[in-house]
N, C-alpha and C. Protein backbone atom coordinates (compact mmCIF):
# COMPACT_ATOMS: atom_id res chain seq x y z
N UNK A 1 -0.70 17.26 7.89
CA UNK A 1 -0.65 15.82 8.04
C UNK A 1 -1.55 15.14 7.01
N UNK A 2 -2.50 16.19 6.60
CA UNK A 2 -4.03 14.76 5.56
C UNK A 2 -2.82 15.28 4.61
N UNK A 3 -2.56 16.45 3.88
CA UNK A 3 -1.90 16.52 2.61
C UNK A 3 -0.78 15.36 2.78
N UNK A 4 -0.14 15.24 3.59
CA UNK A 4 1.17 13.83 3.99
C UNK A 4 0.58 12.66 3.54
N UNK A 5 -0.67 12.56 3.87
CA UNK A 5 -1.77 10.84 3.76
C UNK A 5 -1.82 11.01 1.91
N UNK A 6 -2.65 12.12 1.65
CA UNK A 6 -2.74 12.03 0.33
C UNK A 6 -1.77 11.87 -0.66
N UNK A 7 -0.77 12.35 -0.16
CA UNK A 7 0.50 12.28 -1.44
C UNK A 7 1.10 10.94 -1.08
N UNK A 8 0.98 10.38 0.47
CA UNK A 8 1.50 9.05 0.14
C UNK A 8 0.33 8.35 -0.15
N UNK A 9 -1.33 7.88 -0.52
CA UNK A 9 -1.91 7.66 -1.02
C UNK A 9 -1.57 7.74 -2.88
N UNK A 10 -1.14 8.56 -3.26
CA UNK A 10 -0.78 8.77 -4.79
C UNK A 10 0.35 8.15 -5.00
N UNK A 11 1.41 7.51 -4.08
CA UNK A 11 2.29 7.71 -3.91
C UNK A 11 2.03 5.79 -4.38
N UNK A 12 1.43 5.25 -3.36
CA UNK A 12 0.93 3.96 -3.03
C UNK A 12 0.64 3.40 -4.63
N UNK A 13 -0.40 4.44 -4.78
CA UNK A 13 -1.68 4.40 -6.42
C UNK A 13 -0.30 4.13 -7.33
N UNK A 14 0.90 4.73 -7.59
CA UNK A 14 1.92 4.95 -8.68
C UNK A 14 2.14 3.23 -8.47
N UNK A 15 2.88 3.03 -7.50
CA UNK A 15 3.27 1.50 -6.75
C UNK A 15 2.00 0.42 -7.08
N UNK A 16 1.00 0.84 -6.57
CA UNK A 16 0.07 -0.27 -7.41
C UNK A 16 -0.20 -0.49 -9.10
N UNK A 17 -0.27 0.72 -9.45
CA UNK A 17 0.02 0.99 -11.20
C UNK A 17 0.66 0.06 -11.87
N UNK A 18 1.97 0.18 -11.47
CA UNK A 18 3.10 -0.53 -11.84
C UNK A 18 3.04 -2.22 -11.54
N UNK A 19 2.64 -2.58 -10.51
CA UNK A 19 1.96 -4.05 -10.57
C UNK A 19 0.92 -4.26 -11.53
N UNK A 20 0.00 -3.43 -11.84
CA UNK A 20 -0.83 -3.77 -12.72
C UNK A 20 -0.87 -3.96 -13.81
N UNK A 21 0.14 -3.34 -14.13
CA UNK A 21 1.23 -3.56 -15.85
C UNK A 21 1.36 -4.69 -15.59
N UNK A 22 2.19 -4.85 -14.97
CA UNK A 22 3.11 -6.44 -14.86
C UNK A 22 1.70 -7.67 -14.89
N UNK A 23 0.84 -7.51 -14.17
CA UNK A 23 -0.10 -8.30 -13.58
C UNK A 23 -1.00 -8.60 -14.93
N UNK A 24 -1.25 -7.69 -15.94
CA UNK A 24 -1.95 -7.38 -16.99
C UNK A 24 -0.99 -8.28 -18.20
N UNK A 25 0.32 -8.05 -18.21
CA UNK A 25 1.60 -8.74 -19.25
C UNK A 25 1.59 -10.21 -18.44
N UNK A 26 1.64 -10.00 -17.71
CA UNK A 26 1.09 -11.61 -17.02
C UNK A 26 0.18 -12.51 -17.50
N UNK A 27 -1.12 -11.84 -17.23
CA UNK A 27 -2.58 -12.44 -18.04
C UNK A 27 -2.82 -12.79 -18.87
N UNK A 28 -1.85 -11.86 -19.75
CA UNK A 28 -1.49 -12.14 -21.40
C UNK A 28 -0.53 -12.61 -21.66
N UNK A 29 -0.02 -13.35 -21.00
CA UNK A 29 0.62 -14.72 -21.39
C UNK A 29 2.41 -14.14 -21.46
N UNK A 30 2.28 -13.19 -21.49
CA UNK A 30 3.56 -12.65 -21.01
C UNK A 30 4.39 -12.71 -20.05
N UNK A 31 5.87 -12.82 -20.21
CA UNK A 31 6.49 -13.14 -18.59
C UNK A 31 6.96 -11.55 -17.77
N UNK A 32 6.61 -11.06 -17.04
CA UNK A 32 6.95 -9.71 -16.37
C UNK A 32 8.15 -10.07 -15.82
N UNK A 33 8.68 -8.70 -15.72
CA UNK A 33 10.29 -8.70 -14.87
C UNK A 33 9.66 -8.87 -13.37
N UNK A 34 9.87 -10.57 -13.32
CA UNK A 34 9.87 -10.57 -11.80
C UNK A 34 10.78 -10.22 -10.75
N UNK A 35 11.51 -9.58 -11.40
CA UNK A 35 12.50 -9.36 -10.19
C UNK A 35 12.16 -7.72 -9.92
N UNK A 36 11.77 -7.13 -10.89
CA UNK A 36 10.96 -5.51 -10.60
C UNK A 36 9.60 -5.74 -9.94
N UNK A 37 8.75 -6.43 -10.03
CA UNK A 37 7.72 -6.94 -9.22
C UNK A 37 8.30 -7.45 -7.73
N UNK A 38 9.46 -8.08 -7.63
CA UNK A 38 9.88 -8.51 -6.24
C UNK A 38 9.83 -7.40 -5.53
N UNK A 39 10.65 -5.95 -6.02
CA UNK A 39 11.12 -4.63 -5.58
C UNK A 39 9.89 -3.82 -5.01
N UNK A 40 8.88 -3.78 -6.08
CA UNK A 40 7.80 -3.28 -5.65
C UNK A 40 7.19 -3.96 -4.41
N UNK A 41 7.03 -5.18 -4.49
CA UNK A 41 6.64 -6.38 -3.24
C UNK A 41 7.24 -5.55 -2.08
N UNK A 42 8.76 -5.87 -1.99
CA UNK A 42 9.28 -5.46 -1.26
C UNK A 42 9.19 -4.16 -0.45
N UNK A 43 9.06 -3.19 -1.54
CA UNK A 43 8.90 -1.94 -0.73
C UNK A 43 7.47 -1.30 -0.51
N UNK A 44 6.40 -2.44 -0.92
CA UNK A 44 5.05 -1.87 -0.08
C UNK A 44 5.17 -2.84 1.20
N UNK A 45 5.98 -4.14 1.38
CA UNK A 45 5.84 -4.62 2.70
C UNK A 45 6.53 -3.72 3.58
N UNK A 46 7.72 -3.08 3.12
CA UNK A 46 8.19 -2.29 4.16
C UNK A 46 7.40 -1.19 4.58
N UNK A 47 6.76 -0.50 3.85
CA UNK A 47 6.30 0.58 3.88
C UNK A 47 4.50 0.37 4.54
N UNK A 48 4.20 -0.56 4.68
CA UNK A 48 3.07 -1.35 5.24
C UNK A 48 3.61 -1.63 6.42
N UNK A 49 4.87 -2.08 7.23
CA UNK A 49 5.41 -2.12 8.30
C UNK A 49 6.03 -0.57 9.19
N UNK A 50 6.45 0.27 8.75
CA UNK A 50 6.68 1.39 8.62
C UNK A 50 5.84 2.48 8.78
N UNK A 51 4.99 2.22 8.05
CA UNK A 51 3.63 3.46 7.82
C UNK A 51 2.48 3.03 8.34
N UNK A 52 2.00 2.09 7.96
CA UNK A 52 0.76 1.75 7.67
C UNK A 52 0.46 1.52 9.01
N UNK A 53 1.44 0.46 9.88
CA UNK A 53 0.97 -0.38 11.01
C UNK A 53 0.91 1.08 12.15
N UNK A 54 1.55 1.92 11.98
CA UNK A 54 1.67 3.29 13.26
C UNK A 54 0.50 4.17 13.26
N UNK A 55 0.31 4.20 11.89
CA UNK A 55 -0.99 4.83 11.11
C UNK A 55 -2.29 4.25 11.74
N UNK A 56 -2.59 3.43 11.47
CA UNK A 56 -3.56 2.69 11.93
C UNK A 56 -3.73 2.27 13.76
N UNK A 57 -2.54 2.04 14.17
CA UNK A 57 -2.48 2.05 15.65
C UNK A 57 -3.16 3.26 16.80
N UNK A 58 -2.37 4.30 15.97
CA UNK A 58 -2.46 5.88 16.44
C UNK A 58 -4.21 6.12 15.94
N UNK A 59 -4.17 6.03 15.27
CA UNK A 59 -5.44 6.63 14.71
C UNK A 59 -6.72 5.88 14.96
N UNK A 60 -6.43 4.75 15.18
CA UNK A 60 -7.67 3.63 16.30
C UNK A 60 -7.73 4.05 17.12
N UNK A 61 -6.75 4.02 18.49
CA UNK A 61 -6.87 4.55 19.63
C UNK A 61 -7.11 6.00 19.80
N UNK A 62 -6.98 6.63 19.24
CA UNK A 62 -7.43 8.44 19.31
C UNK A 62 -9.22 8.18 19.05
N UNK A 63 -9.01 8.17 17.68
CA UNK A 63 -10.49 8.15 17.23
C UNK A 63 -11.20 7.48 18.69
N UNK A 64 -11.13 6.18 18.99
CA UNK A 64 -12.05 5.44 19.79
C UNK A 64 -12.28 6.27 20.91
N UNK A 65 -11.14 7.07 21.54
CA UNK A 65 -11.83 7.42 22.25
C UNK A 65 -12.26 8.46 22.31
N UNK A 66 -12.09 9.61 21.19
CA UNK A 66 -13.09 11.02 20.68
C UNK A 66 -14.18 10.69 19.89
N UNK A 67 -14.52 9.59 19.24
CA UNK A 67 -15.35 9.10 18.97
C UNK A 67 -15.82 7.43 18.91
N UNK A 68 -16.43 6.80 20.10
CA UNK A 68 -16.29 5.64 20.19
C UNK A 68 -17.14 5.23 18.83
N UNK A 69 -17.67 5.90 18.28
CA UNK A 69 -19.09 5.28 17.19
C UNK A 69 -18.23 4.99 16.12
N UNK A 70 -16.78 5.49 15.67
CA UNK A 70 -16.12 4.68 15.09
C UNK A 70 -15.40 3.51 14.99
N UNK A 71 -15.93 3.34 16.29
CA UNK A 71 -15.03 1.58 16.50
C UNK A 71 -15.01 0.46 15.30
N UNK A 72 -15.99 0.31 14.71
CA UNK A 72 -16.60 -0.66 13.94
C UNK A 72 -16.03 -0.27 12.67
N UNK A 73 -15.55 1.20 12.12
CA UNK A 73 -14.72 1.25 11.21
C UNK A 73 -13.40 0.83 11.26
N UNK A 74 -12.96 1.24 12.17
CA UNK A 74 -11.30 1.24 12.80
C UNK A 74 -11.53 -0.49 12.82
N UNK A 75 -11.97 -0.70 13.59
CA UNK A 75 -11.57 -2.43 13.37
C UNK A 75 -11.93 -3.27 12.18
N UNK A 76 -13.05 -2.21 11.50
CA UNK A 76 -12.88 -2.90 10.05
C UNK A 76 -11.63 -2.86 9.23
N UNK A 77 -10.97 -1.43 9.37
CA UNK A 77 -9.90 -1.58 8.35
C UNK A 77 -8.63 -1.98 9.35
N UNK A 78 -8.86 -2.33 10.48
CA UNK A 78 -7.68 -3.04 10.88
C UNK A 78 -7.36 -4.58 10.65
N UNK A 79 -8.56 -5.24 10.12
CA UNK A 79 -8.91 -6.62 9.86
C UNK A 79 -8.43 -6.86 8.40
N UNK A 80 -8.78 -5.82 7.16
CA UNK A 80 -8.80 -5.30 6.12
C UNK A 80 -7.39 -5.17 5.88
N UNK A 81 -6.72 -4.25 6.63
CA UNK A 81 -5.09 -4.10 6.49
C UNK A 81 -4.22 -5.41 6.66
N UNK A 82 -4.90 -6.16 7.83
CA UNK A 82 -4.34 -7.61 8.10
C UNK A 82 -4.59 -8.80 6.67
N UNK A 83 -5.76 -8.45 5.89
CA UNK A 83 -5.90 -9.43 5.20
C UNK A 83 -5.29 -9.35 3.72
N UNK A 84 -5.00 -7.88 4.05
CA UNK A 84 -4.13 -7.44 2.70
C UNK A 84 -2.50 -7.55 2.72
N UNK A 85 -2.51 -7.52 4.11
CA UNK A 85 -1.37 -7.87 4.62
C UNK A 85 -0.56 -9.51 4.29
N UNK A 86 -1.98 -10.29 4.48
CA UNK A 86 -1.45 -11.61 4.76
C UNK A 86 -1.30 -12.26 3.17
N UNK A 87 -2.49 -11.18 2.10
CA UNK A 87 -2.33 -11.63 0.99
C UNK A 87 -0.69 -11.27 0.09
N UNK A 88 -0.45 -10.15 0.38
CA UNK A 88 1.19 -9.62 -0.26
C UNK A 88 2.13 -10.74 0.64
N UNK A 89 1.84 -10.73 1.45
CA UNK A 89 2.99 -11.66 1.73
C UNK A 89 3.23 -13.32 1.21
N UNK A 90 1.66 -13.82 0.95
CA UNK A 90 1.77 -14.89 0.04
C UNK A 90 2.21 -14.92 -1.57
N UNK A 91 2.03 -13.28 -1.88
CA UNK A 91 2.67 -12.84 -2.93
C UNK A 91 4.04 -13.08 -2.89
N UNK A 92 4.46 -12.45 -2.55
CA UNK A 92 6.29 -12.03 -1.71
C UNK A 92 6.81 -13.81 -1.82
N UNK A 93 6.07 -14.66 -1.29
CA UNK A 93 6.62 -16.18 -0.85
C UNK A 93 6.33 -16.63 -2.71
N UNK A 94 5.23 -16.45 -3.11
CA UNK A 94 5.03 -17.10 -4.81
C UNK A 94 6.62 -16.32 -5.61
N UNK A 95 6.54 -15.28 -5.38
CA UNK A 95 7.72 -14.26 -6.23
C UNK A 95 8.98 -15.04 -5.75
N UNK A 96 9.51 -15.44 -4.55
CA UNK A 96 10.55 -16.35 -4.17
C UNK A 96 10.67 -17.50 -5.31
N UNK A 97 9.81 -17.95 -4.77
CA UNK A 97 9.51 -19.68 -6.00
C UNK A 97 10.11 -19.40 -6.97
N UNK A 98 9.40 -18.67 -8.02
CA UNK A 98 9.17 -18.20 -9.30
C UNK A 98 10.62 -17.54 -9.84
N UNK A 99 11.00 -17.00 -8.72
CA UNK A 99 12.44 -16.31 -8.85
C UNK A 99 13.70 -17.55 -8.55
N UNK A 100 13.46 -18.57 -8.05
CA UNK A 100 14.24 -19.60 -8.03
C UNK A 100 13.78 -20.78 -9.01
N UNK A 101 13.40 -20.36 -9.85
CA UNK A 101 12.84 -21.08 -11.13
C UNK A 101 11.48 -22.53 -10.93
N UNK A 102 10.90 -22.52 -9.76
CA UNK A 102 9.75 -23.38 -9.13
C UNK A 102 8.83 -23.21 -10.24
N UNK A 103 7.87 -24.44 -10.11
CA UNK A 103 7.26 -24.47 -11.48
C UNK A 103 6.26 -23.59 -10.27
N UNK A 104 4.88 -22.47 -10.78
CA UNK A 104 4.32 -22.11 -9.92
C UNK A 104 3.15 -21.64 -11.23
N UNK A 105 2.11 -21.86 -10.68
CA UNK A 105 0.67 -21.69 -12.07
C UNK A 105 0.84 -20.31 -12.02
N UNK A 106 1.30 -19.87 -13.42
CA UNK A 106 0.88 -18.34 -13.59
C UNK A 106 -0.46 -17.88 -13.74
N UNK A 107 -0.92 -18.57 -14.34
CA UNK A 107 -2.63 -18.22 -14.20
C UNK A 107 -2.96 -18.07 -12.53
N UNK A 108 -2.85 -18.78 -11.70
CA UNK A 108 -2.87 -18.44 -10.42
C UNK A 108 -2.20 -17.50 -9.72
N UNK A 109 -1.17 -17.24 -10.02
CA UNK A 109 -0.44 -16.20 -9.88
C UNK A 109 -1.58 -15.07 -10.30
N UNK A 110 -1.38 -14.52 -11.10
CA UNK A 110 -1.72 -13.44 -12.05
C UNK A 110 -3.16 -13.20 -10.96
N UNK A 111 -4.08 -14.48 -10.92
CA UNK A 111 -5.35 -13.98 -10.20
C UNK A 111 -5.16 -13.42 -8.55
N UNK A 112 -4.01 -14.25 -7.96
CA UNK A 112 -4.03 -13.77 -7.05
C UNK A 112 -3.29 -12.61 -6.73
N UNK A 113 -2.56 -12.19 -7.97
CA UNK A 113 -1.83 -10.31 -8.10
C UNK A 113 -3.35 -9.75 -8.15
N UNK A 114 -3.95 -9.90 -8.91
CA UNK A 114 -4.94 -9.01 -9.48
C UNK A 114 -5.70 -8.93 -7.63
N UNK A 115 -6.15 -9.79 -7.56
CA UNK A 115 -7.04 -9.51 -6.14
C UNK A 115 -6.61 -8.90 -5.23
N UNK A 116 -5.00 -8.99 -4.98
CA UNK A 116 -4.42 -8.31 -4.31
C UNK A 116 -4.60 -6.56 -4.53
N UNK A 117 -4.13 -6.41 -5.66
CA UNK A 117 -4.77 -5.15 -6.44
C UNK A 117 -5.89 -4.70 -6.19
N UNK A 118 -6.95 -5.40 -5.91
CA UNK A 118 -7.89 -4.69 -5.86
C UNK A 118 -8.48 -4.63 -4.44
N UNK A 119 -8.49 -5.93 -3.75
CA UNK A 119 -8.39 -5.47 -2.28
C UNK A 119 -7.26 -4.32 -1.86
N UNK A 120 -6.28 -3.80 -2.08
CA UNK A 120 -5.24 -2.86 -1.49
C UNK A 120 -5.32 -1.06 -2.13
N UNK A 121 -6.82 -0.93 -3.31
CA UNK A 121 -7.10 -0.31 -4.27
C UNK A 121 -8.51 0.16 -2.62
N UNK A 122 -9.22 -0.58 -2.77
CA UNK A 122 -10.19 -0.91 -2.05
C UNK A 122 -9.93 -0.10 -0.24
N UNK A 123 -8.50 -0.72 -0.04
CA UNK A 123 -8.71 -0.31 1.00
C UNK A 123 -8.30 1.44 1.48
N UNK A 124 -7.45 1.39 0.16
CA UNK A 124 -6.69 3.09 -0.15
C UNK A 124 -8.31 3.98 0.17
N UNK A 125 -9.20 2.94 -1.02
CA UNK A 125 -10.55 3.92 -0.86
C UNK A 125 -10.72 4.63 0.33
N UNK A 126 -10.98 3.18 1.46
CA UNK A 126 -11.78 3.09 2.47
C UNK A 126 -11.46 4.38 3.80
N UNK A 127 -9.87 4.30 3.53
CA UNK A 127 -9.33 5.53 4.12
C UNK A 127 -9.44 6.70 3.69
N UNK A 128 -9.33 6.80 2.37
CA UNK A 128 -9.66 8.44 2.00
C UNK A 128 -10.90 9.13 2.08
N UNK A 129 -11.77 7.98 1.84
CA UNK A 129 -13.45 8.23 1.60
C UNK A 129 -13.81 7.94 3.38
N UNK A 130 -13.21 7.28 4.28
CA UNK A 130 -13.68 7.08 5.41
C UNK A 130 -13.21 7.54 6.73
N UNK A 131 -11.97 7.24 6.55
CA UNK A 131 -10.82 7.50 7.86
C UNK A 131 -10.54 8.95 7.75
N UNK A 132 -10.06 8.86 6.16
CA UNK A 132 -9.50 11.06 6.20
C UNK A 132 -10.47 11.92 7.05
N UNK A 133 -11.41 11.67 6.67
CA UNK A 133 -12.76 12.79 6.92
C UNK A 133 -13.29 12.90 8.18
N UNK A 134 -13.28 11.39 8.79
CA UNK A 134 -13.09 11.53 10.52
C UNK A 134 -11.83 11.83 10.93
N UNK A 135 -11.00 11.84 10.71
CA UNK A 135 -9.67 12.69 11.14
C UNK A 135 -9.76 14.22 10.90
N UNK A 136 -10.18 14.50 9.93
CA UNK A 136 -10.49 16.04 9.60
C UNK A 136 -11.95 16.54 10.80
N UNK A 137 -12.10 16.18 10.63
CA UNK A 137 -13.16 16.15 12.12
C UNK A 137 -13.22 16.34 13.41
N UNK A 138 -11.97 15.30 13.29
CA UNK A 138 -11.61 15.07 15.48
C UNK A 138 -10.88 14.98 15.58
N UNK A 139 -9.99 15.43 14.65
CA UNK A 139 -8.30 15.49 15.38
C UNK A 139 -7.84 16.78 15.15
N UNK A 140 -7.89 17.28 16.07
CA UNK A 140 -6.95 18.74 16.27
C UNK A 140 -5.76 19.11 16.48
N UNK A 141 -5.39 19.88 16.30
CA UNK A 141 -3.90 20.46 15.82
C UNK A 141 -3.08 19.44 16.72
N UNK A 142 -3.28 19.01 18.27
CA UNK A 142 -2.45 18.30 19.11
C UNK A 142 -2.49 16.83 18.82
N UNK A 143 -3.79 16.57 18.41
CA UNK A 143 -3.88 15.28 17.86
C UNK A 143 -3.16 14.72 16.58
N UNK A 144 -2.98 15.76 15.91
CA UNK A 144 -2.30 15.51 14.24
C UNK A 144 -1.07 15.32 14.43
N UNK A 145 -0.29 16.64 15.71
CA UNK A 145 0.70 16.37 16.27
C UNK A 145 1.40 14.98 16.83
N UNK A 146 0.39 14.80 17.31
CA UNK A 146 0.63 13.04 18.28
C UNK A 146 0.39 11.70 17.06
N UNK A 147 0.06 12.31 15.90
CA UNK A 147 0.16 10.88 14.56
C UNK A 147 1.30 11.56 14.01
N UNK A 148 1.19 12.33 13.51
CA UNK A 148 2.85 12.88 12.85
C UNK A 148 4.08 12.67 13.81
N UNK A 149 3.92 12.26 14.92
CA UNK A 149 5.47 11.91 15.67
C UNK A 149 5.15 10.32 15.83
N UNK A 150 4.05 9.71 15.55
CA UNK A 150 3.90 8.04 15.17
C UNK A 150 4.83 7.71 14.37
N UNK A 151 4.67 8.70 13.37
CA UNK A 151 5.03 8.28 11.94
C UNK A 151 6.49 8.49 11.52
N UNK A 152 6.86 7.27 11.09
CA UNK A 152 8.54 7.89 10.27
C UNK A 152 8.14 8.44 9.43
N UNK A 153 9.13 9.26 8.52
CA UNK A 153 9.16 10.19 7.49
C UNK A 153 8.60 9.24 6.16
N UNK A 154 7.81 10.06 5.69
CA UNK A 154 6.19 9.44 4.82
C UNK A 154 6.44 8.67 3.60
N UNK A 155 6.14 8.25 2.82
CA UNK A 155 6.20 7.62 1.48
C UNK A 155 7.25 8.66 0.59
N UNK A 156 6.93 9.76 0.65
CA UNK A 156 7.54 10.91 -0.41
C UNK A 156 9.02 10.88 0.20
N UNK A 157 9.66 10.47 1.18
CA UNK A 157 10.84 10.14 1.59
C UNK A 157 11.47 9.05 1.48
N UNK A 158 10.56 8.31 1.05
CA UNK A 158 11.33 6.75 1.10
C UNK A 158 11.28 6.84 -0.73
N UNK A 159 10.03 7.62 -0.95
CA UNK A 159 10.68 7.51 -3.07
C UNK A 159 12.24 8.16 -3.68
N UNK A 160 12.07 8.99 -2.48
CA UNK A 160 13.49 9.80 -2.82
C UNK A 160 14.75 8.78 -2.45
N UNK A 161 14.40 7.89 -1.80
CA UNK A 161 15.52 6.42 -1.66
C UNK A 161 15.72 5.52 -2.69
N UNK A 162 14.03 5.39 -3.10
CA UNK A 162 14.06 4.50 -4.14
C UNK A 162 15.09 4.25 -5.14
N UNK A 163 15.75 5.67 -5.66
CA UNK A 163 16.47 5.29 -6.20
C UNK A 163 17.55 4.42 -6.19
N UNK A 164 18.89 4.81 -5.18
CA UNK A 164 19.16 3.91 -5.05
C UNK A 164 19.07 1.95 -4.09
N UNK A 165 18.24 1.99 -3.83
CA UNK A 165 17.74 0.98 -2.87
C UNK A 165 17.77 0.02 -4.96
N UNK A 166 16.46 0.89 -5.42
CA UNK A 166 15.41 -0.23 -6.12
C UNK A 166 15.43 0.38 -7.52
N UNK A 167 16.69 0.85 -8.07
CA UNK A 167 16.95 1.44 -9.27
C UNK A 167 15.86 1.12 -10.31
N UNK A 168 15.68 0.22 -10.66
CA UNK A 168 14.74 -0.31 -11.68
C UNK A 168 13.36 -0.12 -11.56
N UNK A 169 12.98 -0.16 -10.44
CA UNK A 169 11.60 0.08 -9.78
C UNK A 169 11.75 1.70 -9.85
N UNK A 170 12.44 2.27 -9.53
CA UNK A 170 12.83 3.73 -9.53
C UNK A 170 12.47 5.02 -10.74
N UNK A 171 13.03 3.63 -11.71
CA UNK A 171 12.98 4.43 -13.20
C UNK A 171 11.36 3.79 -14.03
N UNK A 172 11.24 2.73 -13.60
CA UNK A 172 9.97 2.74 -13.70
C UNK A 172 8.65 3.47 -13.28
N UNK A 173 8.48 3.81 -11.73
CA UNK A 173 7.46 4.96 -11.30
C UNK A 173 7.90 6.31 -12.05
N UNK A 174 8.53 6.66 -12.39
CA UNK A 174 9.07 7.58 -13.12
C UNK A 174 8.62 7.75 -14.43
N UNK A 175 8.45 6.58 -15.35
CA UNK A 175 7.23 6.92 -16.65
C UNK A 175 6.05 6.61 -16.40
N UNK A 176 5.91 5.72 -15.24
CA UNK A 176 4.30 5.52 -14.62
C UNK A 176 3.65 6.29 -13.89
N UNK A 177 2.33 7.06 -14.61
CA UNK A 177 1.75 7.83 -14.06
C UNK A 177 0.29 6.93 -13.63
N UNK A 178 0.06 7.01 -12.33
CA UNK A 178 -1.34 6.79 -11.70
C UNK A 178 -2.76 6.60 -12.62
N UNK A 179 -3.53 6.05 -12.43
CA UNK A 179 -4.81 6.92 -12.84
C UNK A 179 -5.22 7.47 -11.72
N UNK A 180 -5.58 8.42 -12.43
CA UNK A 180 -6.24 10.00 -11.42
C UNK A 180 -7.37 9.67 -10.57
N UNK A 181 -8.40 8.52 -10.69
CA UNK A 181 -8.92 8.28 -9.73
C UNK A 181 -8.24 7.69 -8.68
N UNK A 182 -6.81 6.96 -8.55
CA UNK A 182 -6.33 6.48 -7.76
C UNK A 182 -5.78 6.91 -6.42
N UNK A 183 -5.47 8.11 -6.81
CA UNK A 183 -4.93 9.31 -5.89
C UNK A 183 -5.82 9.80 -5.11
């Protein structure tokens, strides 16, 4: 199950990558294929609805009560997930505009991609460096059991869709490689 977290963690890192191009050709005065930025939008909200929200459900309530002294993490990154949450989706609503030709400040834009980026960079951390390691800890074979039947089938199943769902986005993660700290 952690090897499942990590590869969709790398998985995530590729998906943020690829905004950061765009977000970077942005800054520089460049116009990015917003409609490949929509795709990506699109399929971390799903996959944030899908994954993320079962992930975090399951793994609050276990932890809290094999270890209540993690409460204060768990509700940190449940606050954390919500605010990253609420920021992509103001993304998602700017990318609408912008895609129906709305005049919309790219300079504002661009800052609020970038933050997004780095709060959702931030919070990848917070789980690998925080959550993995108390899971490796206190969740035992029945417990891993009881998050792996939370979970629909992981990030590495939904890339194998990508193709056809998000062709363009598809062939893009495909020359985009991560940086290696991201993973």
């Amino acid at each position: 199950m952690l090897t499942q977290l990590r590869q969709d963690h790398a998985n995530m890192a590729r998906m943020l990558h690829v905004l950061q191009l765009k977000q970077k050709a942005l800054a520089a005065g460049e116009r990015p294929n917003f409609q490949l930025v929509r795709e990506v939008v699109d399929y971390i909200l799903g996959y944030m609805e899908d994954f993320t929200v079962p992930l975090e459900r399951v793994c609050s309530q276990r932890l809290q009560e094999l270890a209540p002294e993690c409460r204060d993490l768990t509700e940190r990154l449940s606050s954390d997930y919500q605010a990253l949450r609420k920021r992509l989706k103001r993304l998602s609503d700017d990318i609408d505009m912008i895609l129906m030709d709305a005049v919309i400040p790219m300079d504002r834009f661009a800052d609020d991609l970038r933050a997004y980026l780095t709060a959702h960079r931030n919070y990848l951390r917070d789980e690998r460096e925080l959550l993995f390691p108390l899971l490796r800890e206190h969740f035992d074979d029945h417990d891993m059991e009881l998050l792996t039947s939370a979970l629909p089938d992981g990030a590495s199943a939904k890339l194998e869709r990508l193709q056809e769902a998000y062709p363009e986005l598809y062939a893009e993660l495909r020359e985009t490689r991560a940086p290696e700290t991201a993973a």
